[in-house]
PDB file of N, CA and C in Angstrom:
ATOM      1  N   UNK A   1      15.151   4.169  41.653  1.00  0.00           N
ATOM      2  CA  UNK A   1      15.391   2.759  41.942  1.00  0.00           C
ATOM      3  C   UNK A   1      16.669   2.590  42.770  1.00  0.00           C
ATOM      4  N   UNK A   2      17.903   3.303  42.576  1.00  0.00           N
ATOM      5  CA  UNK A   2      19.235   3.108  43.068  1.00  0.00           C
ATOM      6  C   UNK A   2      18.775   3.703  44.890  1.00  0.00           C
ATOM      7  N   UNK A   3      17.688   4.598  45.055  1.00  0.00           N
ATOM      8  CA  UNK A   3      18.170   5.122  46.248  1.00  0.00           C
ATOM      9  C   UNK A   3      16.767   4.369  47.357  1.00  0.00           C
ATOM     10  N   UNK A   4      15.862   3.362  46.418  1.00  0.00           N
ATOM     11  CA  UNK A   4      15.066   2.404  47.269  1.00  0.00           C
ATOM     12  C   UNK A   4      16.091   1.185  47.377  1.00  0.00           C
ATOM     13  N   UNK A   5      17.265   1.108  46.754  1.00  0.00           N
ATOM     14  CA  UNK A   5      18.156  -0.423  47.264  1.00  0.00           C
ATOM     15  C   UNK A   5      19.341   0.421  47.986  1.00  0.00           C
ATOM     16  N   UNK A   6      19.482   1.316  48.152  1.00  0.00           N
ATOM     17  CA  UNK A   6      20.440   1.904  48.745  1.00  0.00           C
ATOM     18  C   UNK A   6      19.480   2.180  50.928  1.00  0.00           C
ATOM     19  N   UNK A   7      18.458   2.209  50.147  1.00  0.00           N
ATOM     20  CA  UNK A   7      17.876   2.696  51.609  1.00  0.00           C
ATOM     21  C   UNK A   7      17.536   0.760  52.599  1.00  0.00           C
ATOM     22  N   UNK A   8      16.865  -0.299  51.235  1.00  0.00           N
ATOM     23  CA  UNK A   8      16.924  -1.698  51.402  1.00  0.00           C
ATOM     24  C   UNK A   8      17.790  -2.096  52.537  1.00  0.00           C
ATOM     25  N   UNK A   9      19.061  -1.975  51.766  1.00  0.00           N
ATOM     26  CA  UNK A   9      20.356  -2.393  51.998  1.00  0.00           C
ATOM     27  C   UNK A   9      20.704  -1.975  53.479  1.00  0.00           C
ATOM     28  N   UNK A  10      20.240  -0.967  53.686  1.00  0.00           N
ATOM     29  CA  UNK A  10      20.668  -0.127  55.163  1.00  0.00           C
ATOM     30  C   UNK A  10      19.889  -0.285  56.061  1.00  0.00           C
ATOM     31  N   UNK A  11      18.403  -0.741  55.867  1.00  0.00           N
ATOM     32  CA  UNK A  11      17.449  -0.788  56.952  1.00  0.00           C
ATOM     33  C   UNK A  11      18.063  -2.711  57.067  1.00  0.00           C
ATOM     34  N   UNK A  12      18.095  -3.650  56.225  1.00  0.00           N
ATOM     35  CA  UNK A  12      18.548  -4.662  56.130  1.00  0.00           C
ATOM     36  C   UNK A  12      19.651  -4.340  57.292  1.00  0.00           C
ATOM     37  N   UNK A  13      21.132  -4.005  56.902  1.00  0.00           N
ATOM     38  CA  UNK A  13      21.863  -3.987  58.000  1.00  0.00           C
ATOM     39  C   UNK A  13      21.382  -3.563  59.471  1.00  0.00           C
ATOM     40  N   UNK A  14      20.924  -2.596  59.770  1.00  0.00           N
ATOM     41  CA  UNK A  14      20.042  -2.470  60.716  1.00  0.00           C
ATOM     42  C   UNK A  14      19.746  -3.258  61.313  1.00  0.00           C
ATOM     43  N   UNK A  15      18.425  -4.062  60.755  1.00  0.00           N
ATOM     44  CA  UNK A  15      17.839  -5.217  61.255  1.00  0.00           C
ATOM     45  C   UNK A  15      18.716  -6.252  62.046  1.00  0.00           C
ATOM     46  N   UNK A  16      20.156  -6.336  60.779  1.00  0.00           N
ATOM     47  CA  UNK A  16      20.819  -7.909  61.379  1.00  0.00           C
ATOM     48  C   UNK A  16      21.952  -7.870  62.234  1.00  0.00           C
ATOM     49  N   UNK A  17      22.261  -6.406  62.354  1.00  0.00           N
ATOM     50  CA  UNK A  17      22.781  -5.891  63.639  1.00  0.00           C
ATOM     51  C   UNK A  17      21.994  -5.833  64.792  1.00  0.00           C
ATOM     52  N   UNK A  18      20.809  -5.698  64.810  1.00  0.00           N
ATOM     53  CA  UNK A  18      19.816  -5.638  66.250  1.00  0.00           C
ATOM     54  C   UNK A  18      20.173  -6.833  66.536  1.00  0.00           C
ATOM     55  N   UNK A  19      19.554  -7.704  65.160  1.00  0.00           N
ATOM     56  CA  UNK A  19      19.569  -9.271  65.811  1.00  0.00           C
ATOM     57  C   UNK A  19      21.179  -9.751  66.180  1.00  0.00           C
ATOM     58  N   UNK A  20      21.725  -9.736  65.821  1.00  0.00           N
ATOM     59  CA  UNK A  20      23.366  -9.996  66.334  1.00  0.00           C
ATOM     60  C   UNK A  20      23.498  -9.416  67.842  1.00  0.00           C
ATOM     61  N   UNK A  21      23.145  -8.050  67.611  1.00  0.00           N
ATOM     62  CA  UNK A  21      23.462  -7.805  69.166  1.00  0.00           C
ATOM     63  C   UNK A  21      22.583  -8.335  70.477  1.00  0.00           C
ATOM     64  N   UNK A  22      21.400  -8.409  70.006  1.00  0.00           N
ATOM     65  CA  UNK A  22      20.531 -10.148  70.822  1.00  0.00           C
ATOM     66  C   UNK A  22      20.535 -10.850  71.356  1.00  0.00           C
ATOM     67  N   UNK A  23      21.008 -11.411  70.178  1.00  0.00           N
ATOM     68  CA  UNK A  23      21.552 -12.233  70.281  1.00  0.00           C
ATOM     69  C   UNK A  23      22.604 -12.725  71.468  1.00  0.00           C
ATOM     70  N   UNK A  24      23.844 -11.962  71.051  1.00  0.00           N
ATOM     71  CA  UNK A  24      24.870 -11.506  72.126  1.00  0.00           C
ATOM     72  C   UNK A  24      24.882 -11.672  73.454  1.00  0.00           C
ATOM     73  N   UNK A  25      23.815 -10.500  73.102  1.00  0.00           N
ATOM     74  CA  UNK A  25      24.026  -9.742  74.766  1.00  0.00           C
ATOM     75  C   UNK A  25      23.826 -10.518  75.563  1.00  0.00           C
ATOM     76  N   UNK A  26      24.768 -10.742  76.956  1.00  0.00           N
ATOM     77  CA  UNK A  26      24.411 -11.645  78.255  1.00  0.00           C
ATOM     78  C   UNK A  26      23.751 -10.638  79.348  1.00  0.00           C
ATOM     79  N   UNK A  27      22.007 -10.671  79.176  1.00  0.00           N
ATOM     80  CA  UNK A  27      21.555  -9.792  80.262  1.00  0.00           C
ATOM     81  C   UNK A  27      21.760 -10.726  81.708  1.00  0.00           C
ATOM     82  N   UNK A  28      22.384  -9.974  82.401  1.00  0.00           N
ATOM     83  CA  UNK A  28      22.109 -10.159  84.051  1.00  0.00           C
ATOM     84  C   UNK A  28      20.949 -10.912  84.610  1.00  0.00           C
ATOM     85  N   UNK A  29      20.754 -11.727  84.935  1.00  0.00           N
ATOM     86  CA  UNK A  29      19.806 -12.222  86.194  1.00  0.00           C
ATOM     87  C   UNK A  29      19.509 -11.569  87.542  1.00  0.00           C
ATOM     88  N   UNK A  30      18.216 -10.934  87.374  1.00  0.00           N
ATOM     89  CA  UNK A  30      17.811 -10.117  88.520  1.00  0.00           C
ATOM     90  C   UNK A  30      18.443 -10.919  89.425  1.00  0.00           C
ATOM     91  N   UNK A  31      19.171  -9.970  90.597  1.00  0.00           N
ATOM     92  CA  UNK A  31      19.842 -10.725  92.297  1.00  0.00           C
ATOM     93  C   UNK A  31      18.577 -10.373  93.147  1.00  0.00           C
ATOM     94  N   UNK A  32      17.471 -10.003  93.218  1.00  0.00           N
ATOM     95  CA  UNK A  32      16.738  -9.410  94.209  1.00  0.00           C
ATOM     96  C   UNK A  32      15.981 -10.206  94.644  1.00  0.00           C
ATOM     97  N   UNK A  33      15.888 -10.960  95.750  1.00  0.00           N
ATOM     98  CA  UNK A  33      15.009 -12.368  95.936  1.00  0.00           C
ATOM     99  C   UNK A  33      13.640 -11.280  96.756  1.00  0.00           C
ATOM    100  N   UNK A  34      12.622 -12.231  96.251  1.00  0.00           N
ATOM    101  CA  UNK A  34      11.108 -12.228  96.289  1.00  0.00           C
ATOM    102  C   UNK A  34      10.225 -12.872  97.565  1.00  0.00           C
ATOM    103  N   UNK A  35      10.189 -12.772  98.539  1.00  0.00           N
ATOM    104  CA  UNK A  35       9.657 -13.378  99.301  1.00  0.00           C
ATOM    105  C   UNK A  35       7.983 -13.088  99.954  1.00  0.00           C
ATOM    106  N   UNK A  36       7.180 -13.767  99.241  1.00  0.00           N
ATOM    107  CA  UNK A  36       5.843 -13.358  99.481  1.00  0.00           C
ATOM    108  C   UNK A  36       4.802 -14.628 100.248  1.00  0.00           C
ATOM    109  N   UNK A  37       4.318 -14.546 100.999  1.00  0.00           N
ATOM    110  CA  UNK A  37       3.772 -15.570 102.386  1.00  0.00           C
ATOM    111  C   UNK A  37       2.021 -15.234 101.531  1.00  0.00           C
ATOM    112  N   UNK A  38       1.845 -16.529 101.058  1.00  0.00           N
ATOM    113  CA  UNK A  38       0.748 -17.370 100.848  1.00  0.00           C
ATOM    114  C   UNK A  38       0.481 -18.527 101.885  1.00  0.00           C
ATOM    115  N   UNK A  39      -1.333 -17.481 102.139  1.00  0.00           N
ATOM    116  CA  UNK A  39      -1.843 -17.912 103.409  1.00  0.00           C
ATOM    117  C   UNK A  39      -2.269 -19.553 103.082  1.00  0.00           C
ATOM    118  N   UNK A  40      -2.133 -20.472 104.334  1.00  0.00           N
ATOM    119  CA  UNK A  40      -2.910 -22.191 103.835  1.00  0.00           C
ATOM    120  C   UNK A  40      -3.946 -22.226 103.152  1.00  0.00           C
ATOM    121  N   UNK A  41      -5.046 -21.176 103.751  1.00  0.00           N
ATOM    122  CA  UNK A  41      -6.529 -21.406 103.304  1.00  0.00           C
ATOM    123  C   UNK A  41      -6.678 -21.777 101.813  1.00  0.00           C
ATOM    124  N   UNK A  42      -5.828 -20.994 100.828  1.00  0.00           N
ATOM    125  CA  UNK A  42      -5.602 -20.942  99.127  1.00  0.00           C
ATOM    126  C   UNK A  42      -5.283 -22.752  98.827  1.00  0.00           C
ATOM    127  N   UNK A  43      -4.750 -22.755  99.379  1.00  0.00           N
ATOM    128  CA  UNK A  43      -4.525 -24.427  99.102  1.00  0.00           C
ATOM    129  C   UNK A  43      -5.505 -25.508  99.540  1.00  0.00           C
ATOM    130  N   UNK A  44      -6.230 -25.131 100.568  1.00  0.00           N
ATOM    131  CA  UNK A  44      -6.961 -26.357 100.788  1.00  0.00           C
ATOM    132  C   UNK A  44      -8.754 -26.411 100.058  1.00  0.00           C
ATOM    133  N   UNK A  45      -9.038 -27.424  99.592  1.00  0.00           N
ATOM    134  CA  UNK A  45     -10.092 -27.212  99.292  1.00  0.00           C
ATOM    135  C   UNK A  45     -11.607 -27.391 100.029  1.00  0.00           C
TER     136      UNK A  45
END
């Protein structure tokens, strides 16, 4: 019993450290601009 709340306890921290760091983290905004040429025909009906 002591070493299923001992193992609990640690996958628990685990968990709420992932989520904290997640949380956190400021990912970057891709800089790479996209430029793709859609022909008229698609638009008109």
């Amino acid at each position: 019993m002591r070493l299923f709340m001992i193992s609990f306890v640690i996958i628990a921290l685990i968990v709420v450290s992932a989520g904290i760091f997640l949380l956190s983290w400021e990912i970057p905004a891709p800089i790479t601009s996209i430029e793709k040429v859609i022909p008229d025909a698609k638009f008109k009906n």
